[in-house]
Protein backbone atom coordinates (compact mmCIF):
# COMPACT_ATOMS: atom_id res chain seq x y z
CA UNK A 1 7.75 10.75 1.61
CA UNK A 2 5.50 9.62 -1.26
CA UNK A 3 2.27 6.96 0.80
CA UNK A 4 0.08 5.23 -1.49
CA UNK A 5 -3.45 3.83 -0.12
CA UNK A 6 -4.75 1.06 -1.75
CA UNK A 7 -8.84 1.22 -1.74
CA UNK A 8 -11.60 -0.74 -2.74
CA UNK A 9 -15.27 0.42 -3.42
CA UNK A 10 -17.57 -2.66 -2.33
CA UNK A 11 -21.10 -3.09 -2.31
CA UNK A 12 -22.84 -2.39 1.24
CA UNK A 13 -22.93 -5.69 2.66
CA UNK A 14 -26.20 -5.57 4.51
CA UNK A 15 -27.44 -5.15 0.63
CA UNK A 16 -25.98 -7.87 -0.77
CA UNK A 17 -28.10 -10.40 -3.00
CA UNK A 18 -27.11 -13.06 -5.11
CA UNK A 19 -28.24 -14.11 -8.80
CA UNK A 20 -29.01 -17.34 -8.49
CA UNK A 21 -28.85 -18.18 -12.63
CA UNK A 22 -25.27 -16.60 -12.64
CA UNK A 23 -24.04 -17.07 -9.11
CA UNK A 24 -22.80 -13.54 -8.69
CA UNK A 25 -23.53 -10.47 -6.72
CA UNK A 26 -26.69 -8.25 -8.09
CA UNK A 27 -24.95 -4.97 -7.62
CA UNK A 28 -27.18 -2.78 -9.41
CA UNK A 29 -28.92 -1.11 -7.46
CA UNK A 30 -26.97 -1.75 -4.99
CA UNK A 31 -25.22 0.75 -2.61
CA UNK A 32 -21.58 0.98 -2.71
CA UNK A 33 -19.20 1.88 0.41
CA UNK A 34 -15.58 2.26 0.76
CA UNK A 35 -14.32 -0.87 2.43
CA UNK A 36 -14.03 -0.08 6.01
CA UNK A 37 -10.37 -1.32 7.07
CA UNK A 38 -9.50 1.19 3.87
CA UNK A 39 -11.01 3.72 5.57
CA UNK A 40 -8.54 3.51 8.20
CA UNK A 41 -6.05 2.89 6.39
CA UNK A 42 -6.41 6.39 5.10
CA UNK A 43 -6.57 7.39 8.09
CA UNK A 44 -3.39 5.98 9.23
CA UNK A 45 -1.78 7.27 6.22
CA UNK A 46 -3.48 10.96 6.90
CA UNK A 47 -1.78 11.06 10.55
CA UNK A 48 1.50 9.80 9.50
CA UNK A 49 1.88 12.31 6.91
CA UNK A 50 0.55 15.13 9.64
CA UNK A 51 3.91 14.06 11.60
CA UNK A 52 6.31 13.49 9.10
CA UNK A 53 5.61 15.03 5.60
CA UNK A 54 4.74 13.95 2.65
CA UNK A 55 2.13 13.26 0.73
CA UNK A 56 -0.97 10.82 0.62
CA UNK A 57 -2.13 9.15 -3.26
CA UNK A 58 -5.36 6.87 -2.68
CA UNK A 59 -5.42 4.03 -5.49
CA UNK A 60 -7.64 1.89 -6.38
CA UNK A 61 -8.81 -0.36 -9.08
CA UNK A 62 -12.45 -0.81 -10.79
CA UNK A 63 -15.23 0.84 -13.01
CA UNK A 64 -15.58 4.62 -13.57
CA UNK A 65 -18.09 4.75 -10.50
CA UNK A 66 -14.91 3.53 -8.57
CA UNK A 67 -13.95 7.19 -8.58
CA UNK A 68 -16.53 7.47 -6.00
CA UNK A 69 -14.53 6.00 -3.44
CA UNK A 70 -11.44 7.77 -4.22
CA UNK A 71 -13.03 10.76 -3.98
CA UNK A 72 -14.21 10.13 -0.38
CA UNK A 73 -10.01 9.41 0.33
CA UNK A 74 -9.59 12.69 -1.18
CA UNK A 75 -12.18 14.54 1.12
CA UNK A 76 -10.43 13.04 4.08
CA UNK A 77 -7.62 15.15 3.36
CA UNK A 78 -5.62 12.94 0.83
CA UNK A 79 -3.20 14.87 -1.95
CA UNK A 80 -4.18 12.88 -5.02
CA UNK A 81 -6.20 9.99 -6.70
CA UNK A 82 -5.39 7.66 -9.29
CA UNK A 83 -7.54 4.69 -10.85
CA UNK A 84 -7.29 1.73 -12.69
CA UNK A 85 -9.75 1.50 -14.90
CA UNK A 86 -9.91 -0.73 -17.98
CA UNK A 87 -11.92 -3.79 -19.30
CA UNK A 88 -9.32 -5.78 -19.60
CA UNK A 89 -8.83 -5.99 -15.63
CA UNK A 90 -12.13 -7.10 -14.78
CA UNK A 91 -12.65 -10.30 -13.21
CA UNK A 92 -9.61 -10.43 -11.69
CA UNK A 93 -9.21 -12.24 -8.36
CA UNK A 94 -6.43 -11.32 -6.01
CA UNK A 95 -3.32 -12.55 -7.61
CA UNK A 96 -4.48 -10.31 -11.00
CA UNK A 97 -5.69 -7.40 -8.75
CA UNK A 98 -2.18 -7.62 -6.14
CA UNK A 99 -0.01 -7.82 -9.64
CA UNK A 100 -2.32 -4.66 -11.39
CA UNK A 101 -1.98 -1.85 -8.13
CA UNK A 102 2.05 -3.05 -8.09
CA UNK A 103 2.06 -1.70 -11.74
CA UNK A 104 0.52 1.32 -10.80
CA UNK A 105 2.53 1.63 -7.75
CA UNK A 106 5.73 1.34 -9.83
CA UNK A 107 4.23 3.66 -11.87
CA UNK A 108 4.12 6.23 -9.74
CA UNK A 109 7.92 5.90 -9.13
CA UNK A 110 8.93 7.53 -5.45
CA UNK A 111 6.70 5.66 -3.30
CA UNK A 112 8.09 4.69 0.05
CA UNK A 113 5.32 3.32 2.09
CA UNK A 114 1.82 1.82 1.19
CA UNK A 115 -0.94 1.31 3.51
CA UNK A 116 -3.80 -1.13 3.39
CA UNK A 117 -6.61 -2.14 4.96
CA UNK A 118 -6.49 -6.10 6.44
CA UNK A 119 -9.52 -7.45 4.01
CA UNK A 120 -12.00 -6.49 1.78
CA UNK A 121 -15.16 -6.79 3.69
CA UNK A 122 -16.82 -8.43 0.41
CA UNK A 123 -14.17 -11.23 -0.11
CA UNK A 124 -12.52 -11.65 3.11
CA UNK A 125 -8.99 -13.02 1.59
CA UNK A 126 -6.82 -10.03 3.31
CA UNK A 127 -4.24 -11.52 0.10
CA UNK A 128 -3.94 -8.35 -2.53
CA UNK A 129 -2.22 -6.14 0.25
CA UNK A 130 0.45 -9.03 0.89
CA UNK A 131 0.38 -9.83 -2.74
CA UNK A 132 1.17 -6.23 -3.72
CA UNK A 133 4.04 -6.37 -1.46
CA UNK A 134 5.09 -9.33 -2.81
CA UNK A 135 5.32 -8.09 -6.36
CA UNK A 136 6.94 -5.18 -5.59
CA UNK A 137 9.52 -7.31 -3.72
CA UNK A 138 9.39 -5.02 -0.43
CA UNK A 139 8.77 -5.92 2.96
CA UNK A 140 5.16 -6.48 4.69
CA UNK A 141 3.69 -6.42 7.76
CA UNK A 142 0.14 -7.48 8.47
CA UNK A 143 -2.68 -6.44 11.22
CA UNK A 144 -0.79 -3.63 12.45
CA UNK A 145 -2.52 -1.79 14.96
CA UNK A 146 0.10 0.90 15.54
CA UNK A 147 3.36 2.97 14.56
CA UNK A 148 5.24 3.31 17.50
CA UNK A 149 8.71 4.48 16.11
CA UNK A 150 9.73 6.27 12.71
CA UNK A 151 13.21 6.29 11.50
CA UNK A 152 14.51 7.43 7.80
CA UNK A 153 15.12 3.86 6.79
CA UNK A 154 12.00 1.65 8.69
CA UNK A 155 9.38 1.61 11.62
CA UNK A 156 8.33 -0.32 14.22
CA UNK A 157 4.88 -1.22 14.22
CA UNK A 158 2.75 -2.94 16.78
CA UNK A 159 0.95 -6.40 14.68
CA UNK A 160 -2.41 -7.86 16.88
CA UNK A 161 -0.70 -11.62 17.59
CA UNK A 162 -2.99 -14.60 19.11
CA UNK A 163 -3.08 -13.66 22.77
CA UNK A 164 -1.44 -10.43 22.46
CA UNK A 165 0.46 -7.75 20.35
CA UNK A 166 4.38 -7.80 18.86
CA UNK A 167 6.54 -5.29 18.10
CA UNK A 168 8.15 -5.72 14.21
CA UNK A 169 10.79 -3.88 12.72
CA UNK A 170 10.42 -3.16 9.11
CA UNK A 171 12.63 -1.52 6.44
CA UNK A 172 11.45 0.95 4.12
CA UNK A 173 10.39 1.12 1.45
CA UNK A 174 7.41 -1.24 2.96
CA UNK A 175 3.59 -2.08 3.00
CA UNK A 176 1.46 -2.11 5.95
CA UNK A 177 -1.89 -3.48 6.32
CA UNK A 178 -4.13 -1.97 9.23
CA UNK A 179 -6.67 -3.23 11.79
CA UNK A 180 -8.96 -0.91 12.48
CA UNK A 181 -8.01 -0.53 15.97
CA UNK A 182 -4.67 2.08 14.05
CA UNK A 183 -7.49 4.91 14.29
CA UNK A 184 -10.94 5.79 13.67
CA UNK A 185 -11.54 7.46 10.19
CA UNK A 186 -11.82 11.16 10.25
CA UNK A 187 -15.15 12.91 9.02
CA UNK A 188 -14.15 14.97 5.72
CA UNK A 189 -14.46 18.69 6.11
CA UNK A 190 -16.71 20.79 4.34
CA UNK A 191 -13.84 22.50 2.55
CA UNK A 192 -12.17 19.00 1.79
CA UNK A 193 -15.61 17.46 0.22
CA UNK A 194 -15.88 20.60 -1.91
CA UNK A 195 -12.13 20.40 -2.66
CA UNK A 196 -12.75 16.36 -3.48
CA UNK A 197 -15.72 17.45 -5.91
CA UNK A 198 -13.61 19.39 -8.13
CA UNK A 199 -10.29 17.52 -8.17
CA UNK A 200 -9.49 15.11 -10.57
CA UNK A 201 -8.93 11.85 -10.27
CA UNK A 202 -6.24 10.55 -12.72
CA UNK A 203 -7.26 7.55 -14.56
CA UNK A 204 -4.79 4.37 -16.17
CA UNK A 205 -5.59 1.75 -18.42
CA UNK A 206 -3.56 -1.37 -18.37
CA UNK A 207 -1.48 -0.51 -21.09
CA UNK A 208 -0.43 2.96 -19.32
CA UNK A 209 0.84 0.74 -16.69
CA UNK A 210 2.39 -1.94 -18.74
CA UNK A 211 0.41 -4.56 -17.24
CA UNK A 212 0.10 -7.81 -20.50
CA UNK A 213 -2.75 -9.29 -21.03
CA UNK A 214 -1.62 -12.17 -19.39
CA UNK A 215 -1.70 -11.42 -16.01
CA UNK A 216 -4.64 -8.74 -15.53
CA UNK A 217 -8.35 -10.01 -15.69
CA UNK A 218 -9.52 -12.96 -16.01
CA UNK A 219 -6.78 -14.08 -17.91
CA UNK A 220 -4.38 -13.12 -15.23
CA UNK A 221 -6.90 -15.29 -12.63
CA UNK A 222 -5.46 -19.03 -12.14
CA UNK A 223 -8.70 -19.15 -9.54
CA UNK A 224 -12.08 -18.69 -10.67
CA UNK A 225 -15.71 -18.56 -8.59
CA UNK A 226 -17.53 -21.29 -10.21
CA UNK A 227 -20.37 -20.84 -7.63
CA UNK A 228 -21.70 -18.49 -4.43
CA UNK A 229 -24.59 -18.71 -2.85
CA UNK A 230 -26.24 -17.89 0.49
CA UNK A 231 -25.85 -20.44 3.16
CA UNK A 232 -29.07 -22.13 4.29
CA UNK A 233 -29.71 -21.52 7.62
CA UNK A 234 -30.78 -24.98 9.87
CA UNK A 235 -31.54 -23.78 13.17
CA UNK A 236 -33.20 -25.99 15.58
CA UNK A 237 -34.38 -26.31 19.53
CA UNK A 238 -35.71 -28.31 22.10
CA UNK A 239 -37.39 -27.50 25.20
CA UNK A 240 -36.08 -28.93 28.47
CA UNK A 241 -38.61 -29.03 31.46
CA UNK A 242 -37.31 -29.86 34.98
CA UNK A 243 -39.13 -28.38 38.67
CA UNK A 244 -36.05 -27.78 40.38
CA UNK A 245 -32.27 -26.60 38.53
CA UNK A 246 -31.16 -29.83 39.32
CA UNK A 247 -33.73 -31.66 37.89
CA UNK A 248 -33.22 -29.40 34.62
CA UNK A 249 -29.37 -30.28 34.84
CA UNK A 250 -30.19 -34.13 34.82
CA UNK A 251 -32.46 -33.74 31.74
CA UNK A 252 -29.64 -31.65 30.09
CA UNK A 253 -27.01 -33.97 30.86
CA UNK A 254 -29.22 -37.46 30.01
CA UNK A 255 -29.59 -35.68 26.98
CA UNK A 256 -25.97 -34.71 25.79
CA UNK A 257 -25.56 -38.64 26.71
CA UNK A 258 -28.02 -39.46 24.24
CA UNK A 259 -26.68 -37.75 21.78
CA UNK A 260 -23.19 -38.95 22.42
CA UNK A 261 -21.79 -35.47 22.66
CA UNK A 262 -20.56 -36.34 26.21
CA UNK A 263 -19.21 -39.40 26.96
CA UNK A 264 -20.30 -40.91 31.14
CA UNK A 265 -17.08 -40.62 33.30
CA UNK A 266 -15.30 -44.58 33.18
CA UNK A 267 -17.26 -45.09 30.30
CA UNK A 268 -14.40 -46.53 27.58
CA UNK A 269 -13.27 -44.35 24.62
């Protein structure tokens, strides 16, 4: 069985800054990390193909130093790396990016399963996993937080639900997007981070993937960030003062009344 994992390289959140002239992210200079929920994704995708065959391509789409982060999938123990990687894909938000990794993904031919991570830590949609899926046409499930059953034509996963967990059967070929709770990411060996260092990483423009202008990039973008900035934190306090815990619970409660953000019991509505 042929798994893809789709990556992304984002900048190290406790990092971040923001241009205020252009309202985007400084990231030069900036340390770069592979997203965590891709990370166990991998990882996922490393122990399913440990117990039933295969073999593991990480994917991912960016700039050249992208190759960074599929090299890191690679040292984990994945088989190959391939990588979008063309000028006319940048800026795209996540229908562009879903609609450019399906491309490669049916370029590729004989894949059967794709993993994801739930979200980009950076953007926090969790859409281009679901939107690959849905441009591929196959089957999705989301927040999966195990396999619990492999048969030749679909699984049965275990999804994190409101208040619990559900078992979903899904046919193959299919695309699952992890929690982290699937697995903790595996340390790369010595002999897999050498192995990663001299492997190459195979690298498509758009046109190797037959992707138009007209859907990658910006152009491909119907939304557009026309502003971010960093929220201004208002924090504020007050000091109650009471002798006794009862005293301190009448200040606290004449207080909510005077606020109004309790209401007296009878009081009307």
């Amino acid at each position: 069985m042929h798994i893809v994992v789709c990556i992304k390289q984002v900048p190290d959140t406790t990092e971040v800054r923001i241009d205020p002239v252009k309202n985007t992210l400084i990231r030069d200079g900036v340390p770069s990390i592979v997203n965590p929920f891709d990370e166990c994704a991998v990882e996922a995708a490393l122990r399913f193909r440990e117990a039933q065959g295969g073999r593991v391509t990480v994917l991912s789409m960016g700039p050249p130093q992208a190759e960074t982060a599929l090299r890191k999938g690679l040292a984990m123990g994945a088989d190959d790396a391939v990588l979008v990687s063309d000028r006319a894909v940048a800026g795209a938000d996540t229908l562009a990016t879903s609609y450019t990794l399906a491309q490669a993904i049916r370029k590729l031919g004989d894949v059967e399963l794709i993993f994801c991570g739930k979200m980009a830590i950076d953007g926090d949609t969790a859409q281009v996993g679901p939107g690959i899926a849905e441009h591929l046409g196959w089957p999705q499930v989301t927040y999966v937080q195990k396999i619990k059953e492999v048969y030749p034509d679909h699984l049965v996963v275990e999804r994190a639900a409101e208040g619990g967990a559900e078992s979903v059967r899904v046919s193959l070929p299919a695309l699952i997007a992890v929690e982290k709770s699937i697995g903790e990411p595996r340390y790369p060996s010595v002999k897999g981070s050498v192995r990663a260092e001299k492997a190459a990483v195979t690298v498509w423009s758009a046109a190797d993937i037959e992707a138009p202008p007209d859907k990658t990039g910006l152009n491909g973008s119907p939304t557009q960030v026309m502003q971010i900035f960093t929220p201004e934190v208002k924090a504020a306090s007050e000091l109650l003062s009471g002798d006794t815990p009862e005293a301190l619970a009448d200040a606290l409660i004449a207080r909510l009344l005077a606020a109004e953000l309790i209401v007296r019991e009878g009081a009307a509505t």
